[in-house]
Protein backbone atom coordinates (compact mmCIF):
# COMPACT_ATOMS: atom_id res chain seq x y z
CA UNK A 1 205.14 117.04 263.78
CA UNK A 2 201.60 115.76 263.70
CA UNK A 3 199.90 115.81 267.18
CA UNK A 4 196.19 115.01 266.19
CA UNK A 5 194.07 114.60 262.67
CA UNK A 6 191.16 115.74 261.88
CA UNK A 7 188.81 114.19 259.63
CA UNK A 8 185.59 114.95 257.72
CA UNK A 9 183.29 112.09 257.40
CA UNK A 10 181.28 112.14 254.18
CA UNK A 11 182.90 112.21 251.02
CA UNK A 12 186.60 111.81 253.19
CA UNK A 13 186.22 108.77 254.76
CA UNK A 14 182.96 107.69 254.16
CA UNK A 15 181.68 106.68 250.60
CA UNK A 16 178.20 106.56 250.14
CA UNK A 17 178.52 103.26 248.06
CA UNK A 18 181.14 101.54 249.40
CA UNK A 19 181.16 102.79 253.11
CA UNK A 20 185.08 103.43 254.92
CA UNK A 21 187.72 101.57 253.40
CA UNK A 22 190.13 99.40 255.64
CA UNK A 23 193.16 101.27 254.62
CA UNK A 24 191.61 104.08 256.46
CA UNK A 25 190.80 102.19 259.03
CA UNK A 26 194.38 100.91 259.31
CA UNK A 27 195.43 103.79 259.58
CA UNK A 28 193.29 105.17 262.28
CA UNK A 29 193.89 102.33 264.28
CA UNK A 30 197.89 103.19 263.56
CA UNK A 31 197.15 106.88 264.82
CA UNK A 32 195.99 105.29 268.04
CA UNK A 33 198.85 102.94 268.72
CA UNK A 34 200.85 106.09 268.50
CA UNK A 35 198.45 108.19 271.02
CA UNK A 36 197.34 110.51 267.99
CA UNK A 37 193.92 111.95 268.64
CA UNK A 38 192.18 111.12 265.95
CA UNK A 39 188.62 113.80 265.52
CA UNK A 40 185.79 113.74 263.70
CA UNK A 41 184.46 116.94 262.12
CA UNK A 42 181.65 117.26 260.22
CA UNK A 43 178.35 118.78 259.36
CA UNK A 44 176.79 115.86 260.52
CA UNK A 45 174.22 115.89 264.05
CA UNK A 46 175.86 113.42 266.71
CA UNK A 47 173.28 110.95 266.63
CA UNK A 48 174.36 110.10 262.73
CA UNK A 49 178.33 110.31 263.73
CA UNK A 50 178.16 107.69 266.54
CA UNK A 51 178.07 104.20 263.88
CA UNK A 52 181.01 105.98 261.96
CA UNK A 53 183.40 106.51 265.21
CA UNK A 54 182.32 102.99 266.08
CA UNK A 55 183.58 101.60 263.18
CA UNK A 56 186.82 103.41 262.98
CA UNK A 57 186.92 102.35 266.38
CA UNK A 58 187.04 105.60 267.86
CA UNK A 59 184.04 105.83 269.54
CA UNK A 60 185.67 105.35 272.96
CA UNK A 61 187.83 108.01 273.09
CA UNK A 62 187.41 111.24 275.15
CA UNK A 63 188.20 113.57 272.86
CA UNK A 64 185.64 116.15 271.56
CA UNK A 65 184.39 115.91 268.51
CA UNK A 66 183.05 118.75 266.36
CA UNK A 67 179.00 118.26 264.96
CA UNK A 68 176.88 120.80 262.47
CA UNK A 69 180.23 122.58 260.92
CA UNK A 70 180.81 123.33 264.41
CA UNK A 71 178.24 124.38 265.92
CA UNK A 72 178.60 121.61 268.39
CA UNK A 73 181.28 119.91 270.20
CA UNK A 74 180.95 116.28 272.30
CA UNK A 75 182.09 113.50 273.43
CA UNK A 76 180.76 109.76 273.79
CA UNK A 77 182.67 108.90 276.31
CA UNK A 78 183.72 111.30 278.32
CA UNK A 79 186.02 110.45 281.47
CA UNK A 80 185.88 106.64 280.62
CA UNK A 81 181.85 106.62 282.11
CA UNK A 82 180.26 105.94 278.99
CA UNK A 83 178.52 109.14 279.31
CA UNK A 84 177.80 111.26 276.12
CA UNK A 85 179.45 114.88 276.94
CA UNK A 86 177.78 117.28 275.15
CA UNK A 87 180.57 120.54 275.67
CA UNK A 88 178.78 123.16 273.56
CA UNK A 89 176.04 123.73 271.13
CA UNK A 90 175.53 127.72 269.28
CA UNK A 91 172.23 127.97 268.83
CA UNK A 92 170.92 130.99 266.00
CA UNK A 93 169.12 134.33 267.81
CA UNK A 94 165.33 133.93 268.13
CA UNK A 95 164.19 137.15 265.74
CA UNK A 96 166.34 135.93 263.08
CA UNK A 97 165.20 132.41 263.46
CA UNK A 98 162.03 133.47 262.72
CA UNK A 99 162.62 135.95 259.89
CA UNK A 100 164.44 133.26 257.91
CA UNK A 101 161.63 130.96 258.47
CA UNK A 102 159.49 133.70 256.86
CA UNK A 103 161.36 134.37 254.22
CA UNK A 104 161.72 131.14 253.49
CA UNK A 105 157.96 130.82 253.23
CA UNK A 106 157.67 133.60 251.24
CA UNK A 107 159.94 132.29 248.26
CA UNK A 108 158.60 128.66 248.35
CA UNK A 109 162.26 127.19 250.24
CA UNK A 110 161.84 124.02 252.45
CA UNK A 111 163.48 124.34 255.82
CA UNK A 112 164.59 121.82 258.45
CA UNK A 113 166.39 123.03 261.29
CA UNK A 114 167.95 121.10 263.91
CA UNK A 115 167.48 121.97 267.73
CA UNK A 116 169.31 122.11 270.40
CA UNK A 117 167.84 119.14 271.34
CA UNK A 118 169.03 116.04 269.79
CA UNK A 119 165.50 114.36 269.07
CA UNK A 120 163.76 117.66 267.73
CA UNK A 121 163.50 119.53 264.37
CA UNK A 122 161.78 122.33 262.98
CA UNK A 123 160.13 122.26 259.59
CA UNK A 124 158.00 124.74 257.81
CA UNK A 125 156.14 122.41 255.52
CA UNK A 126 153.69 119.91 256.91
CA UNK A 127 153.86 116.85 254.05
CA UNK A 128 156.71 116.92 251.57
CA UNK A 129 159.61 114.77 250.59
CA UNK A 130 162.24 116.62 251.78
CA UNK A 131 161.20 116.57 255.34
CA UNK A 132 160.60 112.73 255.40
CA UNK A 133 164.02 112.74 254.15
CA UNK A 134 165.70 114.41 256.49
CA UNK A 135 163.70 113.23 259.25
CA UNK A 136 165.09 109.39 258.45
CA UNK A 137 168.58 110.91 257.83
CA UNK A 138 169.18 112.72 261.07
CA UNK A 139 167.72 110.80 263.00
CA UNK A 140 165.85 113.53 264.33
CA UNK A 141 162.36 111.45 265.08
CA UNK A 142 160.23 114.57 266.92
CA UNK A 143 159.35 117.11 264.24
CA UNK A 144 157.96 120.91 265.06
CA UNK A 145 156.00 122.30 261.92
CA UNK A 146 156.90 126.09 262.51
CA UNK A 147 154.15 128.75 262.16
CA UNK A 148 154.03 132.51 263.81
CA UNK A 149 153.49 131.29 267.03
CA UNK A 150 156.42 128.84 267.48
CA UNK A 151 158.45 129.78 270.45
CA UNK A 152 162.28 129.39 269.63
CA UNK A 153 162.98 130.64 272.67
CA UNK A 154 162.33 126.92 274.42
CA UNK A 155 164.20 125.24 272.16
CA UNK A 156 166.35 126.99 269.63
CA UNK A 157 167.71 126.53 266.95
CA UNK A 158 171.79 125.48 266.09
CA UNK A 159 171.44 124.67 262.47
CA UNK A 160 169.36 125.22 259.24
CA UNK A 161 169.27 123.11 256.07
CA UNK A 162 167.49 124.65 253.26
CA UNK A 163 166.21 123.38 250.06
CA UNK A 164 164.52 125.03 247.00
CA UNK A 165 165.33 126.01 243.10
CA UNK A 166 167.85 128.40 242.47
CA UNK A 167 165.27 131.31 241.52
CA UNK A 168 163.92 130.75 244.80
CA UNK A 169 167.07 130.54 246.83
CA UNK A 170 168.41 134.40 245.95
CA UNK A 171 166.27 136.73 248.18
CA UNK A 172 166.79 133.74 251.26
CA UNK A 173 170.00 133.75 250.44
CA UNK A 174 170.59 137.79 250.57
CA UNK A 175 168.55 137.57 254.32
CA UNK A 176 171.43 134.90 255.16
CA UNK A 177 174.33 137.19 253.73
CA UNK A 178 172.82 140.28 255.08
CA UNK A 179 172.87 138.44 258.89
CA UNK A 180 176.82 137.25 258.54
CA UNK A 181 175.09 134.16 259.34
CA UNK A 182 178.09 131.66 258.05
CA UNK A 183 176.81 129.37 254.73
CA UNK A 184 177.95 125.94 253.36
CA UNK A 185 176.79 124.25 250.13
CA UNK A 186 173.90 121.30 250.90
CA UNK A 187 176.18 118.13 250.71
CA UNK A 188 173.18 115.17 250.84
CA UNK A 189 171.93 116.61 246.93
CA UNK A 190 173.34 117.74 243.77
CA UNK A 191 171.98 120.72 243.08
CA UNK A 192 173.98 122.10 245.74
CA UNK A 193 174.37 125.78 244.50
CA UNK A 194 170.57 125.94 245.08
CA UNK A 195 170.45 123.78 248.35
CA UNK A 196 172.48 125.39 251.55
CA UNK A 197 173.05 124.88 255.58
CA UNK A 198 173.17 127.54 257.74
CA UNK A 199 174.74 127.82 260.77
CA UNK A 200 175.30 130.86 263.49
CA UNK A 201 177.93 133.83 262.70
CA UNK A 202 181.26 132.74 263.45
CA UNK A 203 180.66 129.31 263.06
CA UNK A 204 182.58 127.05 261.18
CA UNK A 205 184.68 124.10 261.44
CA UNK A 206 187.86 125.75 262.13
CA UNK A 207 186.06 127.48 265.22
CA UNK A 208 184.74 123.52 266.39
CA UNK A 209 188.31 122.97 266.27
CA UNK A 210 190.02 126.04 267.92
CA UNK A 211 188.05 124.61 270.63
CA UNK A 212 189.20 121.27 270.71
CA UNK A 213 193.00 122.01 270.19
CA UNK A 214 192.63 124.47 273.34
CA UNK A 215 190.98 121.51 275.63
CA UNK A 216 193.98 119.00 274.19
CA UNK A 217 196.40 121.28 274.38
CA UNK A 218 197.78 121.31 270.68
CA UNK A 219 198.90 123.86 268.38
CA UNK A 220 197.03 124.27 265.09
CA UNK A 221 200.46 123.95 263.27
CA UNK A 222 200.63 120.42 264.43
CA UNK A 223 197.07 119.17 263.10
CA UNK A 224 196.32 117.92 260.13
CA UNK A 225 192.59 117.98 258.63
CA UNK A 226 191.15 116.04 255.58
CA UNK A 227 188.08 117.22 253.70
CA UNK A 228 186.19 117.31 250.68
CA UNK A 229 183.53 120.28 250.59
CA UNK A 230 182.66 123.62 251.21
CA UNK A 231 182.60 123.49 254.78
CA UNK A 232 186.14 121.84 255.24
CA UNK A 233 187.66 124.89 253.50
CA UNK A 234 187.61 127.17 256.87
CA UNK A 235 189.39 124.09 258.49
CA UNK A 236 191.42 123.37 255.87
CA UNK A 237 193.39 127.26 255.87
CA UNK A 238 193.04 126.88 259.91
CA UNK A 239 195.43 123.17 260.27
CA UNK A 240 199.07 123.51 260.15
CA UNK A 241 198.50 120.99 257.19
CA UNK A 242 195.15 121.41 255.24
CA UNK A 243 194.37 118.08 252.79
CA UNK A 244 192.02 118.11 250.12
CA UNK A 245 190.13 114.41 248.84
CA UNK A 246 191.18 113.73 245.56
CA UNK A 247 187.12 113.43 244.95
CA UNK A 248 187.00 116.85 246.35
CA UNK A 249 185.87 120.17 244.04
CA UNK A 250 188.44 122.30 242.58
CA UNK A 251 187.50 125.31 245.15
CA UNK A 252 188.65 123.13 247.83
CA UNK A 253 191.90 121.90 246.23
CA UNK A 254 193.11 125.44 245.96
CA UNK A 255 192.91 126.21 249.57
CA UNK A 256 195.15 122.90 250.67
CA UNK A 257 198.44 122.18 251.23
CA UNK A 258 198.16 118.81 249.46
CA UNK A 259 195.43 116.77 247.80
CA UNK A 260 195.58 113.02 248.68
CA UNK A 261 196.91 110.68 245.97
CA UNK A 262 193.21 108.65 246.32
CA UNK A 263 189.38 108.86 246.66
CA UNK A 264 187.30 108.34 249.60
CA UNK A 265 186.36 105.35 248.13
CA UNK A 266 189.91 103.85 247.56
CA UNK A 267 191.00 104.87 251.00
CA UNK A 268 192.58 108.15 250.06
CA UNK A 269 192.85 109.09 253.69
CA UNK A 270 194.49 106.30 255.35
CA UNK A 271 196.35 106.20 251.86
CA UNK A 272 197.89 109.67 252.74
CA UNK A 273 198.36 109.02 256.20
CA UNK A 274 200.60 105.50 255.86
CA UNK A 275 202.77 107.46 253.08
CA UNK A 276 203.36 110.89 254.62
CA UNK A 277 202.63 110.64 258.45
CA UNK A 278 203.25 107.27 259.86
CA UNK A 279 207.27 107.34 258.86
């Protein structure tokens, strides 16, 4: 029996051309009439999840939510106050902050690394189009250019996103690896085998949602999670039911239970949920 689903966001049930499909948002609205929790978990910062909840109309709930592959849990409104609940953040240790900020400097990679602080990021290049970029994605508006006298120890560090060519990307890569430090393919770009997030040992998901099925009270076996990249497969084998996006690469087809019979974009979620849930 289903007792809450999880849901990515990009790529699951959000297109990037045509937005959340009302089928989806049917159905979410169905999981609610039925006192389903419905979650958001994503790779996203909580500043850029907010319009998305709103719109699925799930932005007034007081369940946690899981942020930066789970590196962070919250709520928006937490105890019916309208207060944003912020219930954890894992921030990265402060040596190997700064040795992957070297080595990233070293072999020509672009960092920008989100804080624990909502408003702040760190990035190691002064001028270049990748910061501006993610600077208007996140939302992150205060920006820290990094040199060997930043203190992390102030404000650390929860999450890196990295960008550079693939002959670049190996020796950063091997510092990552070396460190257990837990890494996702770069969803916002298409060179993704060359473009990767980083987030703390451990961290995943699946461990953003351990935590949130232990606050509500719900067994794993009874969730069900949709996703459609790298960093939904961790959640994927963790949910009693795992889905896959019928959009979603082959590597994370393997890993599910069941791939949904539609795209993001043609409401593959809500799709799934009116045909093999809601019975």
């Amino acid at each position: 029996m289903i007792k809450m689903i999880a849901i990515d966001i990009d790529g699951t049930v959000f297109d990037h051309k045509t937005g959340i499909h009302q089928k989806t948002k049917d159905a979410i609205l169905k999981a609610k009439e039925l006192n389903i929790p419905v979650v958001i978990a994503t790779g996203r910062n909580l500043t850029t999840i907010h319009h998305i909840a709103k719109e699925l109309q799930i932005d007034n709930s007081s369940y946690p939510f899981v942020s930066q592959n789970g590196g962070q849990s919250f709520s928006f409104n937490h105890d019916n106050k309208g207060e944003l609940k912020i219930y954890y953040t894992v921030s990265f240790d402060i040596r190997l902050t700064k040795e992957l900020f070297d080595c990233a400097n070293k072999n020509k990679i672009k960092i920008f690394a989100y804080s624990e602080d909502e408003k702040y990021a760190y990035a190691n290049k002064k001028i270049s189009a990748f910061r501006t970029f993610m600077k208007f994605k996140t939302k992150r508006q205060k920006l820290i250019s990094y040199n060997s006298k930043t203190d992390f120890s102030k404000l650390k560090v929860s999450k890196f996103i990295c960008f550079g060519k693939a002959k670049h990307m190996q020796k950063f890569r091997e510092l990552a690896e070396k460190n257990d430090v837990s890494i996702f393919e770069f969803s916002y770009v298409s060179d993704a085998h060359a473009n990767i997030e980083l987030n703390p040992v451990g961290v995943d998901k699946a461990y953003g949602l351990k935590y949130v099925t232990e606050q509500l009270n719900i067994d794993p076996k009874d969730v069900i999670y949709f996703g459609d990249g790298e960093n939904d497969i961790a959640a994927i084998k963790w949910a009693g039911k795992g889905i896959a996006m019928k959009n979603a690469k082959d590597a994370v087809k393997q890993v599910a239970d069941d791939v949904t019979y539609l795209t993001a974009g043609e409401g593959g979620v809500g799709d799934y949920l009116f045909k093999n849930v809601f019975k």
